[in-house]
N, C-alpha and C. Protein backbone atom coordinates (compact mmCIF):
# COMPACT_ATOMS: atom_id res chain seq x y z
N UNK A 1 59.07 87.53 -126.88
CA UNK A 1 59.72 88.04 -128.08
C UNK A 1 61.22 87.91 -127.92
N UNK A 2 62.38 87.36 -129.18
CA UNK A 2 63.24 87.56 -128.98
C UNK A 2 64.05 88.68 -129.08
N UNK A 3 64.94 88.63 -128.05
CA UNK A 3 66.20 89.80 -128.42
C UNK A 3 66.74 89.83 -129.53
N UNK A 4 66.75 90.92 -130.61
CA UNK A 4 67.92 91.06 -131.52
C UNK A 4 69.59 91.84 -131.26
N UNK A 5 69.98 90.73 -131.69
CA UNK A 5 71.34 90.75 -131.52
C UNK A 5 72.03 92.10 -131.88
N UNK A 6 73.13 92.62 -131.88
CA UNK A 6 73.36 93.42 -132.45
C UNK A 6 74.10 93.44 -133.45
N UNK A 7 74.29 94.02 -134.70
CA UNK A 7 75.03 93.88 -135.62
C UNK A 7 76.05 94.94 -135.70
N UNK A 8 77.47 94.26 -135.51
CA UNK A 8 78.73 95.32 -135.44
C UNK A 8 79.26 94.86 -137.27
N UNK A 9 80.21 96.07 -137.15
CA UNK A 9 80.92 96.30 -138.69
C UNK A 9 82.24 96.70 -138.31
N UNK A 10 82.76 95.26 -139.01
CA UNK A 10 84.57 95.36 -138.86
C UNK A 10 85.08 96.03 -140.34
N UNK A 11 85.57 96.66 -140.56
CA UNK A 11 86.26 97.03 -141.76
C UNK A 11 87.76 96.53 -141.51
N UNK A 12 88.22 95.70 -142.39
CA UNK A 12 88.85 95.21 -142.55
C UNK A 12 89.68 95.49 -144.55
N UNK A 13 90.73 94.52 -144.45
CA UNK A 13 91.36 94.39 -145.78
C UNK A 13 92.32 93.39 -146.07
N UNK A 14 92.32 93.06 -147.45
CA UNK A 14 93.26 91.77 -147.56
C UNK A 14 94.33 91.82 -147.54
N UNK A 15 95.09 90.75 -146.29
CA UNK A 15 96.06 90.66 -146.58
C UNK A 15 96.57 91.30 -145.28
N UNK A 16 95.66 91.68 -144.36
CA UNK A 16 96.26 92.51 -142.84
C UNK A 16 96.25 91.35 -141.77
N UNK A 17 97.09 91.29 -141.08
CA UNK A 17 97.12 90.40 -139.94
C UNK A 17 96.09 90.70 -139.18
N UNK A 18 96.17 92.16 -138.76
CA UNK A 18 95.60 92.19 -137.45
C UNK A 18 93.97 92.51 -137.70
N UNK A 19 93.96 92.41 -138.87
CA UNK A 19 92.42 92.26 -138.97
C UNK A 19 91.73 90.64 -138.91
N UNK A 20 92.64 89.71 -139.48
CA UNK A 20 92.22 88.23 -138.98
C UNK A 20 92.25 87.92 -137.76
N UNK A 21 93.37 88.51 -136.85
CA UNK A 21 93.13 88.54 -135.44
C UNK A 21 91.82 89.06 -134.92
N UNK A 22 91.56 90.40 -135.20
CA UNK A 22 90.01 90.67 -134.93
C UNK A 22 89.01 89.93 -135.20
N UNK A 23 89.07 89.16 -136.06
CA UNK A 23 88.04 89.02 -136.79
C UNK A 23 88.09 87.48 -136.04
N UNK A 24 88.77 86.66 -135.57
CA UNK A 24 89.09 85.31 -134.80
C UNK A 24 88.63 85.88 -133.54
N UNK A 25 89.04 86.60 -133.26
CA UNK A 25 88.71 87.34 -131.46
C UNK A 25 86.91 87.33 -131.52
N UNK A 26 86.48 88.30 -132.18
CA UNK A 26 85.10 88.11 -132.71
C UNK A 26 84.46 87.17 -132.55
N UNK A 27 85.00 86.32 -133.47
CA UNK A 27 84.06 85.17 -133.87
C UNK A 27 83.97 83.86 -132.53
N UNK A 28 85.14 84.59 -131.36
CA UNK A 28 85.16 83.66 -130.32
C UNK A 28 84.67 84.11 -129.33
N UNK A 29 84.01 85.58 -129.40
CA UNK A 29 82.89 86.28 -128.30
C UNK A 29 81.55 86.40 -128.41
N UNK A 30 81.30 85.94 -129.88
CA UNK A 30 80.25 86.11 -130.65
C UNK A 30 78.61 85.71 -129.43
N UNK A 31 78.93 84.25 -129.37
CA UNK A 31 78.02 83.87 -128.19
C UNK A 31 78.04 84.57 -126.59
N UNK A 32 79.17 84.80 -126.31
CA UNK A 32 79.17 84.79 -124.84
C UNK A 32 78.65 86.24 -124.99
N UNK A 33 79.06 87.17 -126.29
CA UNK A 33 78.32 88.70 -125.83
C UNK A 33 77.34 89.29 -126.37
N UNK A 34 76.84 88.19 -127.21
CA UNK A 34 75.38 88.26 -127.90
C UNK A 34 75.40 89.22 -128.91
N UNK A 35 76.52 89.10 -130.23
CA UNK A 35 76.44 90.42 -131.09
C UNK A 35 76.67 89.32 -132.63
N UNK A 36 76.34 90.01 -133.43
CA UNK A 36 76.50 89.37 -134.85
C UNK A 36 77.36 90.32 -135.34
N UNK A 37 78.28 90.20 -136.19
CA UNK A 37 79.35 91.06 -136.91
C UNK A 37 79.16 90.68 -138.49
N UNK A 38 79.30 92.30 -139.13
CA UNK A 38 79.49 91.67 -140.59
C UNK A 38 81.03 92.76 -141.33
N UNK A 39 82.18 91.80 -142.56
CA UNK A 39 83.14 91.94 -142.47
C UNK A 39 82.93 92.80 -143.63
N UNK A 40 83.27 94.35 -143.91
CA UNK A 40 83.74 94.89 -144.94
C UNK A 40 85.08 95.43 -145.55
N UNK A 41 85.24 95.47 -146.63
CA UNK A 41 86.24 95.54 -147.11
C UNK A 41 86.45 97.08 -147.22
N UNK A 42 87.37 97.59 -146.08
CA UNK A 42 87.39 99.40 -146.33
C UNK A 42 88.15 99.34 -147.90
N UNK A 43 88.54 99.05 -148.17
CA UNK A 43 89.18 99.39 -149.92
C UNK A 43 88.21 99.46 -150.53
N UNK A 44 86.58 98.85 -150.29
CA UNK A 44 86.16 98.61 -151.32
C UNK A 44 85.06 99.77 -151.57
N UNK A 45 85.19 100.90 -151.07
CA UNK A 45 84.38 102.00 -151.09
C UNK A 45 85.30 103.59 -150.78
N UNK A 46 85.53 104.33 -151.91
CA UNK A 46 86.04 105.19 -151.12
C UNK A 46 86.17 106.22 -150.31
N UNK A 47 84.83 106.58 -149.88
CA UNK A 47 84.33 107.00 -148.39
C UNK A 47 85.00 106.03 -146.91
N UNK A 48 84.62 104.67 -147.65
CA UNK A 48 85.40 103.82 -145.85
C UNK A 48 86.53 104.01 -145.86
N UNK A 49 87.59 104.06 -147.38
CA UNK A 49 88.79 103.71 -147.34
C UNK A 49 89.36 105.42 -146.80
N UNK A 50 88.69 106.48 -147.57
CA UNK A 50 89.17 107.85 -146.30
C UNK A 50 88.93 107.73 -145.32
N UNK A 51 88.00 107.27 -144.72
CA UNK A 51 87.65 106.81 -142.92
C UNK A 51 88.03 106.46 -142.29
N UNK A 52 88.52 105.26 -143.19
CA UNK A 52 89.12 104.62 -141.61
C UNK A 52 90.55 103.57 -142.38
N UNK A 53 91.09 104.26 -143.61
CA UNK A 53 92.39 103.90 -143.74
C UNK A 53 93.31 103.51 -143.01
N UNK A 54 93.67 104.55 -142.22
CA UNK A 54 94.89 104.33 -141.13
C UNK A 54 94.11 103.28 -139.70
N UNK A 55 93.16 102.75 -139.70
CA UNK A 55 92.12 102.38 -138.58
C UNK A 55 92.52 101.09 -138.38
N UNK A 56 92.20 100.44 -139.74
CA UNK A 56 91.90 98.83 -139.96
C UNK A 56 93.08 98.23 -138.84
N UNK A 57 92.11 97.31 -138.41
CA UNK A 57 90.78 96.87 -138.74
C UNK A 57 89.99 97.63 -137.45
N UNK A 58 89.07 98.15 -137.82
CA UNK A 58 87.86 99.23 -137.10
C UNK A 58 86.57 98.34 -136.99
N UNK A 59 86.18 98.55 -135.75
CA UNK A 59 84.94 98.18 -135.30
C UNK A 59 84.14 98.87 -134.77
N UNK A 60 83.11 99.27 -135.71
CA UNK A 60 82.09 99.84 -135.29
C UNK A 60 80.76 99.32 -134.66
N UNK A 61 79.96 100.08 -133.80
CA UNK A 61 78.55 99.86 -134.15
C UNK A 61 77.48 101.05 -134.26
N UNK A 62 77.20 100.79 -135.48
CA UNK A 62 76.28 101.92 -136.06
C UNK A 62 77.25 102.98 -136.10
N UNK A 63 77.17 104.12 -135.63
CA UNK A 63 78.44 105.20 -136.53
C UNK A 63 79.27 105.43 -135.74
N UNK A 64 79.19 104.72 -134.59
CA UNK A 64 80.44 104.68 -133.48
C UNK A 64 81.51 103.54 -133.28
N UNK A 65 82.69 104.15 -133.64
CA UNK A 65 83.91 103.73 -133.41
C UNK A 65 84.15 102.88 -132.31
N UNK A 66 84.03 101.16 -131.85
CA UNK A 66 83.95 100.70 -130.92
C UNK A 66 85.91 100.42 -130.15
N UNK A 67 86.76 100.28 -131.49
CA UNK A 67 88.36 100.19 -130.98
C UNK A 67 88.80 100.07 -133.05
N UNK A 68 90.09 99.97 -132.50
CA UNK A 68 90.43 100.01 -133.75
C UNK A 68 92.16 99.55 -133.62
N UNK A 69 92.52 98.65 -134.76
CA UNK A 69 94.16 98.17 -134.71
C UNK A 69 93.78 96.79 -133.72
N UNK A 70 93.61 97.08 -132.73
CA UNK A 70 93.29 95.52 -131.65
C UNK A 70 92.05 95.84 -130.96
N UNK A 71 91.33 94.09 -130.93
CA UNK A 71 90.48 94.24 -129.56
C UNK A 71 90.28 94.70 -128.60
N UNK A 72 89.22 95.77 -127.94
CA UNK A 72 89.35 95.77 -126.64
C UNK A 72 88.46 95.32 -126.41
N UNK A 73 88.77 94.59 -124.99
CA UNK A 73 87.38 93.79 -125.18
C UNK A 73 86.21 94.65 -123.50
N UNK A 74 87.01 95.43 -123.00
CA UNK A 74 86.58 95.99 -122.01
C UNK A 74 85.41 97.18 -123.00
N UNK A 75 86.32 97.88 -124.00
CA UNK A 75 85.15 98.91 -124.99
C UNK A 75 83.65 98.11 -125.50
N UNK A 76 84.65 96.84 -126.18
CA UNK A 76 83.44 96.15 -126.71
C UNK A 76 82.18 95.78 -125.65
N UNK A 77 82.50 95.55 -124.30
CA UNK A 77 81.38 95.29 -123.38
C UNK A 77 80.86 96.39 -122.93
N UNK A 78 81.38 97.91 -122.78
CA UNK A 78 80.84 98.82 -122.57
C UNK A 78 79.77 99.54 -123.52
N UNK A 79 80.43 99.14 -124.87
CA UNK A 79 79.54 99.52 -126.02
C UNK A 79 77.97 98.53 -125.82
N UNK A 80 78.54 97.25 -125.27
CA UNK A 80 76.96 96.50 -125.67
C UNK A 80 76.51 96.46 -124.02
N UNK A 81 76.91 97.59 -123.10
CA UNK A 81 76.30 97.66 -122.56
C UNK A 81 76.20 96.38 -121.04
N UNK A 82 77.60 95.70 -120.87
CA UNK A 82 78.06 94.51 -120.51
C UNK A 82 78.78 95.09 -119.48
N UNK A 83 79.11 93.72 -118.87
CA UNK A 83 80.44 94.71 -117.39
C UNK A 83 81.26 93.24 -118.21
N UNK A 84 82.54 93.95 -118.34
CA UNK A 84 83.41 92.98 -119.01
C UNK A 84 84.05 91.49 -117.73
N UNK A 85 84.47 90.31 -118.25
CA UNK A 85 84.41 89.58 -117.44
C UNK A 85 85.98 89.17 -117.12
């Protein structure tokens, strides 16, 4: 049976740098740490946008806060359970 991947949630918004940085960082760990990410728009709900306003770009998985503003990539491997490399 295969492993399912995990699915993380970047909240993000248009027009932020450092959320395309995340979101490039991401998309270049994607394989090596076995996670799928999907990109929401915190503006576009206003529950996310009280949440995690001051955050963006925030990465969660499932209702936990994985880093937020920049990558870490040491959190991100602890979250999935990884020894960072």
């Amino acid at each position: 049976m295969d492993k399912v991947s995990p699915v993380l949630r970047l909240y993000s918004r248009t027009d932020c740098h450092l959320c395309e940085v995340m979101k490039q960082q991401l998309h270049e760990l994607q394989d090596e740490y076995g996670f799928r990410f999907e990109v929401h728009d915190v503006d576009a709900q206003q529950d996310s946008r009280e949440r995690y306003n001051d955050l963006v770009p925030v990465l969660l998985w499932g209702q936990d806060v994985i880093c937020y503003h920049r990558l870490d990539k040491s959190l991100l491997a602890a979250a999935l359970g990884r020894q960072d490399s």
